[in-house]
Protein backbone atom coordinates (compact mmCIF):
# COMPACT_ATOMS: atom_id res chain seq x y z
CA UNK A 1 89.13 84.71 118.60
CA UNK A 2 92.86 84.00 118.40
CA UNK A 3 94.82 83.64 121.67
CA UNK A 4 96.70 86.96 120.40
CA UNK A 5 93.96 89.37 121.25
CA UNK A 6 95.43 93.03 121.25
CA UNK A 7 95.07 93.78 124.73
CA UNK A 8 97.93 91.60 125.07
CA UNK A 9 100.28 93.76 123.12
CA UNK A 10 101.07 97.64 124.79
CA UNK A 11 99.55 100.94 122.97
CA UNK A 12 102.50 102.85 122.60
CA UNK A 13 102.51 107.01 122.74
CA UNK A 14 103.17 109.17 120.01
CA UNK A 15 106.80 109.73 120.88
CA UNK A 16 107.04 106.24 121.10
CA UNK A 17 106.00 105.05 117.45
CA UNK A 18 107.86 108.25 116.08
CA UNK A 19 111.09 106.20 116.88
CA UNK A 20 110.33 102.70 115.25
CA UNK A 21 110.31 101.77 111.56
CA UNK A 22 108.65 99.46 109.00
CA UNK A 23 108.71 96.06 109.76
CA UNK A 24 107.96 93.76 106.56
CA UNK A 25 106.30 90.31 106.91
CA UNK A 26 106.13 87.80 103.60
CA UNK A 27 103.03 85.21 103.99
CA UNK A 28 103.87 82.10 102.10
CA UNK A 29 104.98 78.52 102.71
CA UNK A 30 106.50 78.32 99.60
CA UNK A 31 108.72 80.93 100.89
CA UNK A 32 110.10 78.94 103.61
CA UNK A 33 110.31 75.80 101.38
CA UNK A 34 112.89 77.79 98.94
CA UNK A 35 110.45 77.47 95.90
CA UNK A 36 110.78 81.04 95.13
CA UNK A 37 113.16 83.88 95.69
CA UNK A 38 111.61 86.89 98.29
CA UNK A 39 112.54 89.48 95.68
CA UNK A 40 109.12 91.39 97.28
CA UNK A 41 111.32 91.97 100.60
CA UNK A 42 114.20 93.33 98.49
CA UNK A 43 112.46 95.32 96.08
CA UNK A 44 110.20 97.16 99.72
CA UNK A 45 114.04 97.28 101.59
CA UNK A 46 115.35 99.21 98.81
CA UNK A 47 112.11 101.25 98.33
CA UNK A 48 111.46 102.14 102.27
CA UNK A 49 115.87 103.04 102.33
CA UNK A 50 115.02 105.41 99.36
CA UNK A 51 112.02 107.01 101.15
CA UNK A 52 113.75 107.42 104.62
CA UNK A 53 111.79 105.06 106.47
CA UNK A 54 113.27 102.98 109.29
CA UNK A 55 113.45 99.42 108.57
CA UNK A 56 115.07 97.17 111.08
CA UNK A 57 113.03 93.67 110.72
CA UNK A 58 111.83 91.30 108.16
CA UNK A 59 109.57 88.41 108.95
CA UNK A 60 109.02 85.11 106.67
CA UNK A 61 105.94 82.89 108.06
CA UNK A 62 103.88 80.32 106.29
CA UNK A 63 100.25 79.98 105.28
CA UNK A 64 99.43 79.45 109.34
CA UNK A 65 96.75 81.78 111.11
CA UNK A 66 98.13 81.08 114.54
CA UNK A 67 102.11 81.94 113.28
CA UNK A 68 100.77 84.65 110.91
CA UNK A 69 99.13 86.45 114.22
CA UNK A 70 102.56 85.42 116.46
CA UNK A 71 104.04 87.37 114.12
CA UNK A 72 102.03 90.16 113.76
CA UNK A 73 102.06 90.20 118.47
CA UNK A 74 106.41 90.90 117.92
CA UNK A 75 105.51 93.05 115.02
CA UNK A 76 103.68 95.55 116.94
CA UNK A 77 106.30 95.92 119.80
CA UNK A 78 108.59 96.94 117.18
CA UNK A 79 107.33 98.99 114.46
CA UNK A 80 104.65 101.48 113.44
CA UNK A 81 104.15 100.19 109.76
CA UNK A 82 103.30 96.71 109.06
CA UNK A 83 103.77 95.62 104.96
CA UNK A 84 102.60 92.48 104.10
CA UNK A 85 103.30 90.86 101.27
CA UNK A 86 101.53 86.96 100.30
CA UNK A 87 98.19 85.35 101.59
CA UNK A 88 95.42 87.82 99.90
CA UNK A 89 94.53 85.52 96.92
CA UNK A 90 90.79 83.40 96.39
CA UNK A 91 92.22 79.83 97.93
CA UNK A 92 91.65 78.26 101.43
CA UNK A 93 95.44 79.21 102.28
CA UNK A 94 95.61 82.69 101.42
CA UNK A 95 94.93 84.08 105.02
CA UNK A 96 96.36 86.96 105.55
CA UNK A 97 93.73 89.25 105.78
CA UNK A 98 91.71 87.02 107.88
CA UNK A 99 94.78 86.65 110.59
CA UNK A 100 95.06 90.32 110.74
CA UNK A 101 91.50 90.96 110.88
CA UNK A 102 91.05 88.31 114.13
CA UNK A 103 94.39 89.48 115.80
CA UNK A 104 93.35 92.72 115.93
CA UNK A 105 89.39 91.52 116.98
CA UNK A 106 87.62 93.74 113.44
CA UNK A 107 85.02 92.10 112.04
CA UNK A 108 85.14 91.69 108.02
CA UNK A 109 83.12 93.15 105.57
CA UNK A 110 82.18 92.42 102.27
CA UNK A 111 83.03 95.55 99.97
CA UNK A 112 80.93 95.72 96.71
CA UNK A 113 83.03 97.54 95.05
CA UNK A 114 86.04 95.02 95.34
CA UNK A 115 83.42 92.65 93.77
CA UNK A 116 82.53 94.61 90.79
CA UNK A 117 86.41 95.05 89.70
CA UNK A 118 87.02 91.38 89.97
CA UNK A 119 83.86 90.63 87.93
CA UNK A 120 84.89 93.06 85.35
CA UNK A 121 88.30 91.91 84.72
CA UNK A 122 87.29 88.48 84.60
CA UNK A 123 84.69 89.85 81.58
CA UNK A 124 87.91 91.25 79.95
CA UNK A 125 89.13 88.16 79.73
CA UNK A 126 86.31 86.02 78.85
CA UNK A 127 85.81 84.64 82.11
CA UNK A 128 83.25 84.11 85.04
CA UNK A 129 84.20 85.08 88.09
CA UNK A 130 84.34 82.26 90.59
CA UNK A 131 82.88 82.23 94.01
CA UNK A 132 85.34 81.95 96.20
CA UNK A 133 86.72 85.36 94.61
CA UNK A 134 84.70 87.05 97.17
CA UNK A 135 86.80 85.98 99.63
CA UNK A 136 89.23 88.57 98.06
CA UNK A 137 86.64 91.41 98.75
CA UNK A 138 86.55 90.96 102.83
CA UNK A 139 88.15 93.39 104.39
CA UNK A 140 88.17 94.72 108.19
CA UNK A 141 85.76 97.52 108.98
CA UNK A 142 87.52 100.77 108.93
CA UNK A 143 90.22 99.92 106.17
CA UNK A 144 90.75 101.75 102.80
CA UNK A 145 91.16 99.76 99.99
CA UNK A 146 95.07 99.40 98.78
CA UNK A 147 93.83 98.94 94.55
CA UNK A 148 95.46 96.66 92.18
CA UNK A 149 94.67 97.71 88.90
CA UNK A 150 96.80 94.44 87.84
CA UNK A 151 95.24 91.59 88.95
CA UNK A 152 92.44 90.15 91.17
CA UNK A 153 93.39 90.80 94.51
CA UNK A 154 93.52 94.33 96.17
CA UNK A 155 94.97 94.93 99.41
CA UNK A 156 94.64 97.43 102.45
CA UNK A 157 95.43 100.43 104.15
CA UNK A 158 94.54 100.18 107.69
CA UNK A 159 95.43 102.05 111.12
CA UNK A 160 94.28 99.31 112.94
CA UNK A 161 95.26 101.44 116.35
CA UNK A 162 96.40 104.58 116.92
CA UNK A 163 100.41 105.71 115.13
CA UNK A 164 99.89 101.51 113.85
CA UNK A 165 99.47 101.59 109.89
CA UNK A 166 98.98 97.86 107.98
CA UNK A 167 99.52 97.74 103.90
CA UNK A 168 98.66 94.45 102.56
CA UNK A 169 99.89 93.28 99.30
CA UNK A 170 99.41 90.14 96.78
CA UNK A 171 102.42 88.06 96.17
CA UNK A 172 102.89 88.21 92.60
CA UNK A 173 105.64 90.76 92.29
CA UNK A 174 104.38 92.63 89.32
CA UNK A 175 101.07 93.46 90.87
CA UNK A 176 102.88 94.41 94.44
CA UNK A 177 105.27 96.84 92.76
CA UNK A 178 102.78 98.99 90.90
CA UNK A 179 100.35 99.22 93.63
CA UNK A 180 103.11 100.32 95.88
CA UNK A 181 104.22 102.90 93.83
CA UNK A 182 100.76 104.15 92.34
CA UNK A 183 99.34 103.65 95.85
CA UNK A 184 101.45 103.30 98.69
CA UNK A 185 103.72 105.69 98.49
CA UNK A 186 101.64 108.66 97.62
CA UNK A 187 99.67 107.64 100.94
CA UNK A 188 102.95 107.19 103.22
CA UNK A 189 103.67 110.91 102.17
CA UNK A 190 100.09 112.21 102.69
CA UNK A 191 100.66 110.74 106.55
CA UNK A 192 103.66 111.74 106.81
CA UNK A 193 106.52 109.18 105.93
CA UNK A 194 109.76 109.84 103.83
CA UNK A 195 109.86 113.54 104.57
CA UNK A 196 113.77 113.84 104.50
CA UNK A 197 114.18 110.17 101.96
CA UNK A 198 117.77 108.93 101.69
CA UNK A 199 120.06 109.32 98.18
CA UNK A 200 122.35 107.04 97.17
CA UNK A 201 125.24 106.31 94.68
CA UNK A 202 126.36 102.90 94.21
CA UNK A 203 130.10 102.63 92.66
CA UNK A 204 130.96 99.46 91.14
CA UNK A 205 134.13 97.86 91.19
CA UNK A 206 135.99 94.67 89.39
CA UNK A 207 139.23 93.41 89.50
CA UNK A 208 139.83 94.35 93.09
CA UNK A 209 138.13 91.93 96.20
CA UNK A 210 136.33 93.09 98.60
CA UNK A 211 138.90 93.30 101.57
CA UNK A 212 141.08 94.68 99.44
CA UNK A 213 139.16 97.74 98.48
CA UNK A 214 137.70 98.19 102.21
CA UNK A 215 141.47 98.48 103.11
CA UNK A 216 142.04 101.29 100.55
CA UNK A 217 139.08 103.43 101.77
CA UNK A 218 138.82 101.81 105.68
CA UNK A 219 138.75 105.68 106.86
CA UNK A 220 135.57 106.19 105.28
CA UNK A 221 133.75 103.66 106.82
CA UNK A 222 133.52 106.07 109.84
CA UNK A 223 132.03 108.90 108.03
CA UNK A 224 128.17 109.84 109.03
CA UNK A 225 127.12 112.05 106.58
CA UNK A 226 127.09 110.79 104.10
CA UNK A 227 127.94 107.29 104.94
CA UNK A 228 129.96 104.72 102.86
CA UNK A 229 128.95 100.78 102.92
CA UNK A 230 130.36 97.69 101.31
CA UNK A 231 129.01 95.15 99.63
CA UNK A 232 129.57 91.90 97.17
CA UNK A 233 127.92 90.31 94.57
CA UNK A 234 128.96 88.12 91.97
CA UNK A 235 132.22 89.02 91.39
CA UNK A 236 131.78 92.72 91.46
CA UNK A 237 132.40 94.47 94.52
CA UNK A 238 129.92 98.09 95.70
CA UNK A 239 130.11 101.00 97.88
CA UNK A 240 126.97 102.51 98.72
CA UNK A 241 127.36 106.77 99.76
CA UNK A 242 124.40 107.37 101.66
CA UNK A 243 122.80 110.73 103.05
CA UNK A 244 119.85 111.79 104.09
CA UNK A 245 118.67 115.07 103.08
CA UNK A 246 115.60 117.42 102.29
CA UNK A 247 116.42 117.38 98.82
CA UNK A 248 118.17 115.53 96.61
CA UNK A 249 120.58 118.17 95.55
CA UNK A 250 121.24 118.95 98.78
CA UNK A 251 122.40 115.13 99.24
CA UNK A 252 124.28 115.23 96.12
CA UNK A 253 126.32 118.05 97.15
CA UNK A 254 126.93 115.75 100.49
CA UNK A 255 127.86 112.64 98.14
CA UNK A 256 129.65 114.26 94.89
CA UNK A 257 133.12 114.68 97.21
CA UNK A 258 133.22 111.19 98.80
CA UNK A 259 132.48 109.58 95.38
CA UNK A 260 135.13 112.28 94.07
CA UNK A 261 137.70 110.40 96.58
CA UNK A 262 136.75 106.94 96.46
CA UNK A 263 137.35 107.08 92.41
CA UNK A 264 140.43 108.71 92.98
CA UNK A 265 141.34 106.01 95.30
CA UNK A 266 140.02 102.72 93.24
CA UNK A 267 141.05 104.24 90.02
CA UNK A 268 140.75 101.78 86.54
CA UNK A 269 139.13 99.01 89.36
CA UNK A 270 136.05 101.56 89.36
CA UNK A 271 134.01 100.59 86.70
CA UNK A 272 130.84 102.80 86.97
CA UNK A 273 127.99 103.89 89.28
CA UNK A 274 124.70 102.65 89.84
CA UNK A 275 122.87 100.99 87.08
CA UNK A 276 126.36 100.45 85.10
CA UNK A 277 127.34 97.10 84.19
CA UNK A 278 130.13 96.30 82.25
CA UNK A 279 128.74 95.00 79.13
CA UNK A 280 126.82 99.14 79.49
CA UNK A 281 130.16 100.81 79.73
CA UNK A 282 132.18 99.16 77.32
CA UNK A 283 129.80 99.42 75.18
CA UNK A 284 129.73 103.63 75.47
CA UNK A 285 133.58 103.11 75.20
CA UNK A 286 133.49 101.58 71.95
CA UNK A 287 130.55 104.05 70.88
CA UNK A 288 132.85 107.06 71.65
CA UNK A 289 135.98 105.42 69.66
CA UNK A 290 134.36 104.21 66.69
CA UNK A 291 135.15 100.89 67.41
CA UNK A 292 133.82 98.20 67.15
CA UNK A 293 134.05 94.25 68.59
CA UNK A 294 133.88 90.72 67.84
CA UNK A 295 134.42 87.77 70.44
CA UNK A 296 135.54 83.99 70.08
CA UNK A 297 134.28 81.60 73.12
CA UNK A 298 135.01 78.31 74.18
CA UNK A 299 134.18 77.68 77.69
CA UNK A 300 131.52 80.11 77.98
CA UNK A 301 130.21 78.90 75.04
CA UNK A 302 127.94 82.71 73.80
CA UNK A 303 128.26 83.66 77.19
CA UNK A 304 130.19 86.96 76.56
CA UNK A 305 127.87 87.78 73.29
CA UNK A 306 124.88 87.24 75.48
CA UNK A 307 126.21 89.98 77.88
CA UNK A 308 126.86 92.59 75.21
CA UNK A 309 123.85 91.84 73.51
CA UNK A 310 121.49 92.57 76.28
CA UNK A 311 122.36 95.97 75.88
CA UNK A 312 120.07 97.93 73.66
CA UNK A 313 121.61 99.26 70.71
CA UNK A 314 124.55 97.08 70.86
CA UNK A 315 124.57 95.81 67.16
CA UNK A 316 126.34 99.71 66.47
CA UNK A 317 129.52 97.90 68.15
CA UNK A 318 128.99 94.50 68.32
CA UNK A 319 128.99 92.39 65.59
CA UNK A 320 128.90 89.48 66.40
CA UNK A 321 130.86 86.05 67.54
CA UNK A 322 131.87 82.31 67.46
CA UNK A 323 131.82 79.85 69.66
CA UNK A 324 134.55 77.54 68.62
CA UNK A 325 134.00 74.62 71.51
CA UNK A 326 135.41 71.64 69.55
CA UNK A 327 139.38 72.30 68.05
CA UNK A 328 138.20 71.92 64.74
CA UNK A 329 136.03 75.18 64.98
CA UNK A 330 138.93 76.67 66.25
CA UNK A 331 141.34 75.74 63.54
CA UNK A 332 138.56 76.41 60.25
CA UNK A 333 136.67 79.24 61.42
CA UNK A 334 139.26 80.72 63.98
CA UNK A 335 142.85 79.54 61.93
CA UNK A 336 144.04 78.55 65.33
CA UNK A 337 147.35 76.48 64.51
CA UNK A 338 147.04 73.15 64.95
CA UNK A 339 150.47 72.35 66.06
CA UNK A 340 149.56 74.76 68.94
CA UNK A 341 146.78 73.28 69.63
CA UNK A 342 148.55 69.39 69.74
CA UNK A 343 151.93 71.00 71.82
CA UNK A 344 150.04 73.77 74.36
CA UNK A 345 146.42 72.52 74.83
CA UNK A 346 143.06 74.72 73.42
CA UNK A 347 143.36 76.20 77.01
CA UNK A 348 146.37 78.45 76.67
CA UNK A 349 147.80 82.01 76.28
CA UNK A 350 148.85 80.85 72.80
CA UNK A 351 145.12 79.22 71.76
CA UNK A 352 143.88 82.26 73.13
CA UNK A 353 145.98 85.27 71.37
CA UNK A 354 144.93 83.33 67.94
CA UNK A 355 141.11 83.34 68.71
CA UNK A 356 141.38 86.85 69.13
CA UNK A 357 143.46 87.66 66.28
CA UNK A 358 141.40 85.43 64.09
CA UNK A 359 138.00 86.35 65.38
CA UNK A 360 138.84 90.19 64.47
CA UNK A 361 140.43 89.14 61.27
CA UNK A 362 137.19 87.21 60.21
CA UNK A 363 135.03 89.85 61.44
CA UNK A 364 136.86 92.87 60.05
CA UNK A 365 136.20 94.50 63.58
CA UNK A 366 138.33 96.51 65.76
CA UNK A 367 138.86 95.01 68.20
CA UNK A 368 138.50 90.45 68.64
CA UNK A 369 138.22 89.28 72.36
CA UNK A 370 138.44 85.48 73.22
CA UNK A 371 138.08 83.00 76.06
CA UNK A 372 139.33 79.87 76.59
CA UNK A 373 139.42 77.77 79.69
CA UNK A 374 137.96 74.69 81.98
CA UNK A 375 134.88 75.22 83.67
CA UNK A 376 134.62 71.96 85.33
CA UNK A 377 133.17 69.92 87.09
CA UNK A 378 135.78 67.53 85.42
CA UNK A 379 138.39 68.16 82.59
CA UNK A 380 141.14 69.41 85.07
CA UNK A 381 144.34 68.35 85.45
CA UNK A 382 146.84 69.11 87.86
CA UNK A 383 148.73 71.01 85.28
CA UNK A 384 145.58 72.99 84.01
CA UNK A 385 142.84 72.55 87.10
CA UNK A 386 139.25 73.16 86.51
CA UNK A 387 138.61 77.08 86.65
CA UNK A 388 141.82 78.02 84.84
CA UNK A 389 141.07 80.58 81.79
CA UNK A 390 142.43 82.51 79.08
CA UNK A 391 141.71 85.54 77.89
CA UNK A 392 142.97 86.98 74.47
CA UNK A 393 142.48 90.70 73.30
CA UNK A 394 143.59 91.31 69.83
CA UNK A 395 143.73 95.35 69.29
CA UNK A 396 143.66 98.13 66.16
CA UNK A 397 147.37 97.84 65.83
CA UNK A 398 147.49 94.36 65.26
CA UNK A 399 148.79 93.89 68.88
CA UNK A 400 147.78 91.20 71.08
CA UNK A 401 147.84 89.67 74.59
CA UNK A 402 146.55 87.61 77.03
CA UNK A 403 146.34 87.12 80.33
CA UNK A 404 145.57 84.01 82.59
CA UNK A 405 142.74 83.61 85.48
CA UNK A 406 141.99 80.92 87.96
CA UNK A 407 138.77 81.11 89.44
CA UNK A 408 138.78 77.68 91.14
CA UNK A 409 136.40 74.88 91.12
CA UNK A 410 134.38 75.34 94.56
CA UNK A 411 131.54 77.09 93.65
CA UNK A 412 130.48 75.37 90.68
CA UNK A 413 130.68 75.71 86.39
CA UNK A 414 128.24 78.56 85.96
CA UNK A 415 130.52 80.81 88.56
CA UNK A 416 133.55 79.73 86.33
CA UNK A 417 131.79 81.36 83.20
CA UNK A 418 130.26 84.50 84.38
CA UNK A 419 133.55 85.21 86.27
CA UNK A 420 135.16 84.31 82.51
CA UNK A 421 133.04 86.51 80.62
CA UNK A 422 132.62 89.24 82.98
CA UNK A 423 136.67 89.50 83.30
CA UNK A 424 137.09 89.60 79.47
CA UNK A 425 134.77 92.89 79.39
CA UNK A 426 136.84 94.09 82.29
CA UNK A 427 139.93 93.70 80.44
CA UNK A 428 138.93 95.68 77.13
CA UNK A 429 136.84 98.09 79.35
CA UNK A 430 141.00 99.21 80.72
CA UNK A 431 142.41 98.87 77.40
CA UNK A 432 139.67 101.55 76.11
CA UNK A 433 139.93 103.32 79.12
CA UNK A 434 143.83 103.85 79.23
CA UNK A 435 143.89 104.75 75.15
C-alpha cells in the first residue's frame, strides 16, 4: 500500500464538502515536458464555469504513482470532485487508475463487460485485441463505468468516500469531450451539480489595448451580479458578463443592460460577441451590402485570404486574392508604379493605396484591401524597422487610403502577420460599419 493511505487525509461533513469545488488533475509527463498543449484543462474550466461548479485548483503531475497519490492527499482537503484527465490507456505508464485505486486502499476488479467493448472495436477494425488491453478493464470495486464510445479506454465514476466523487478520463481530447458531455454531465446533474449554472457573454474588442478599455469601463469591474472580467488574447481584447442564475433568461435579463453599456462605451472598437471573429463579421457586413472583396498581400503572404476563407460560405463575398511578394508581381499583376516602387520602397502608404486599387480593379470587386510591410526577423531599417505595415483599402467610389501600423519586432514574425491581417479586417469591418 502507498504511504498515502486515507486515514491520513480528514472525512469532511456534509456542510463541509457543500462549500468546495472541482479540482482537476492532468496525468502525463508529456504534459510537464511541454510536448502538448493541456487544452483538456481548458476545455473542463470552461465546461465546470458553464455548469456552476466551483473550480479553484488545477493539478499537472507525471506518469508517477507516488506524485499521482501526493496529489490526489491535497486534492481531497480541497475539493469534493476529482476529474482526471491522462494515465487510463493499455501501457506500463498509464497509472492512473491504479494510483487512485491504492490511495484510496479498493481492490481492482476485472469488469467483463469493459473487455467485450474493447474486443469488439478492435473486430471493427480488423484487429486483435492485445493483452495488456485488459489492463484498461480494472477498475476499483464499487465504481460505475464512465463509457467511451470513442476509443479503447473507458473511465470511472466513483464516490470513493462519502460527498468525494472521482471521474476519470483518457487523454486524447476527442474521446474526453464526448464522454463528458454524453456521460458526465448528465450524472453531475442526477447528484446534484450545476443546479443554478453560470451564463456568459463574451464581447470582443480590436483596436483598443487592454488598459485602455479597463479604464473606460473600470466602474464595472465592481459589479456582482452580473460580473464583468477582462481578458487578452492575440491582439483582441474580451470582457466576460457573468451571472449566475436559475435560468438562462433570467441571466440574460441580468447581462442584456451591462452589455447594453459596455457597447455604448467601446463603440466601433467592439467588434462582436462570443463566437465572432472578424473574418465572421465582415463577412455578414459585406453579405448585407452586396459587396463584395478582393485582397493583395505581401508580408502576410495569403494570410488575410486564409482568414476569410475559413468562413463557410465566404466565396458569396470573397473572391479571391494575390500575393504579390516579389516587386515584379506587384507591378504586372497589381500595376503598382515602378517609379514608386524605386523612390518610396514596396513598404509604403503609396505601394499600398495601388495594391488596393489594382487588386479591386483586376478583380472587378467592391471593395480591394492590401498589406504591405516587414515582418522580420531582418529586413528593417532604421527608417522602416521590422514590424512596420501598410494597409491600403480601395472603396466603391474609387476612393482610397491607407493607414500605417507598427507592431514591433519582440515577439517574433508570425505575431507581425496575424496582427497585419487581423488589423486589415478591422479596418474594412469600420468602413462597412460607419456607411
Amino acid at each position: 500500500m502507498s504511504n498515502f493511505a486515507n486515514e491520513n487525509v480528514p472525512i469532511r461533513t456534509s456542510a463541509q464538502i457543500e462549500t468546495l469545488g472541482a479540482e482537476i488533475i492532468c496525468v502525463g509527463t508529456e504534459l510537464l515536458l511541454g510536448e502538448i498543449l493541456n487544452s483538456n484543462a481548458q476545455f473542463l474550466a470552461q465546461e465546470l464555469a458553464a455548469l456552476g461548479i466551483p473550480h479553484y485548483y488545477q493539478t499537472v503531475v507525471g506518469d508517477n504513482v507516488r506524485r499521482v497519490q501526493a496529489a490526489i492527499a491535497i486534492a481531497c482537503e480541497r475539493a469534493r470532485l476529482l476529474i482526471f484527465t491522462g494515465g487510463l490507456g493499455p501501457t506500463p505508464d498509464d497509472l492512473t487508475t491504479e494510483a487512485i485505486a491504492d490511495f484510496f486502499q479498493s481492490p481492482l476488479e476485472e469488469r467483463p463487460e469493459i473487455i467485450n467493448d474493447i474486443a469488439q472495436k478492435y473486430a471493427t477494425r480488423g484487429r486483435v485485441m492485445t493483452e495488456n488491453n485488459r489492463k484498461q478493464a480494472l477498475l476499483p470495486v464499487g465504481a460505475a463505468v464512465l463509457s467511451n464510445r470513442t476509443g479503447t479506454a473507458p473511465g470511472m465514476i466513483w464516490e470513493a468516500r462519502p460527498g468525494l466523487i472521482i471521474l476519470t478520463f483518457p487523454g486524447v481530447p476527442s474521446e474526453m469531450q464526448v464522454m463528458w458531455r454524453e456521460v458526465a454531465v448528465p450524472f453531475l446533474r442526477s447528484r446534484g451539480f450545476g443546479q443554478t449554472p453560470i451564463y456568459s457573454r463574451t464581447l470582443r474588442f480590436w483596436g483598443i489595448t487592454e488598459s485602455a478599455l479597463a479604464e473606460k469601463v473600470a466602474p464595472l469591474f465592481d459589479l456582482t451580479h452580473p460580473t464583468v472580467a477582462p481578458y487578452a488574447g492575440k491582439g483582441e481584447v474580451r470582457l466576460r458578463v457573468s451571472a449566475k442564475a436559475g435560468s438562462e433568461a433570467e441571466a440574460q435579463e441580468a447581462i442584456a443592460p451591462v452589455v447594453a453599456q459596455i457597447q455604448h462605451i467601446a463603440g466601433a472598437d467592439c467588434y462582436g460577441q462570443d463566437d465572432d471573429t472578424l473574418a465572421t463579421v465582415v463577412g455578414q457586413l459585406l453579405q448585407a451590402a452586396g459587396h463584395t472583396l478582393s485582397v493583395a498581400e505581401s508580408c502576410t503572404g495569403g494570410g488575410l485570404g486564409s482568414l476569410l476563407t475559413t468562413v463557410p460560405g465566404s466565396s458569396r463575398y470573397f473572391w479571391g486574392g494575390v500575393i504579390s511578394y516579389d516587386n515584379a508581381v506587384k507591378e504586372s499583376l497589381l500595376g503598382v508604379n515602378p517609379d514608386d516602387l524605386m523612390q518610396q520602397g514596396a513598404v509604403s502608404s503609396i505601394v499600398a493605396e495601388q495594391m488596393a486599387q489594382g487588386v479591386r480593379s483586376r478583380l472587378h470587386t467592391t471593395w480591394g484591401l492590401s498589406i504591405t510591410g516587414i515582418a522580420g526577423p531582418d529586413g528593417g531599417s532604421e527608417e522602416k524597422p521590422v514590424g512596420l505595415v501598410y494597409i491600403g483599402l480601395a472603396g466603391p467610389e474609387n476612393q482610397v487610403e491607407s493607414h500605417r501600423f507598427l507592431f514591433g519586432a519582440s515577439r517574433g514574425r508570425e505575431w507581425v502577420r496575424w496582427l497585419s491581417a487581423c488589423s486589415a479586417l478591422d479596418l474594412l469591418r469600420r468602413r462597412l460599419q460607419a456607411g
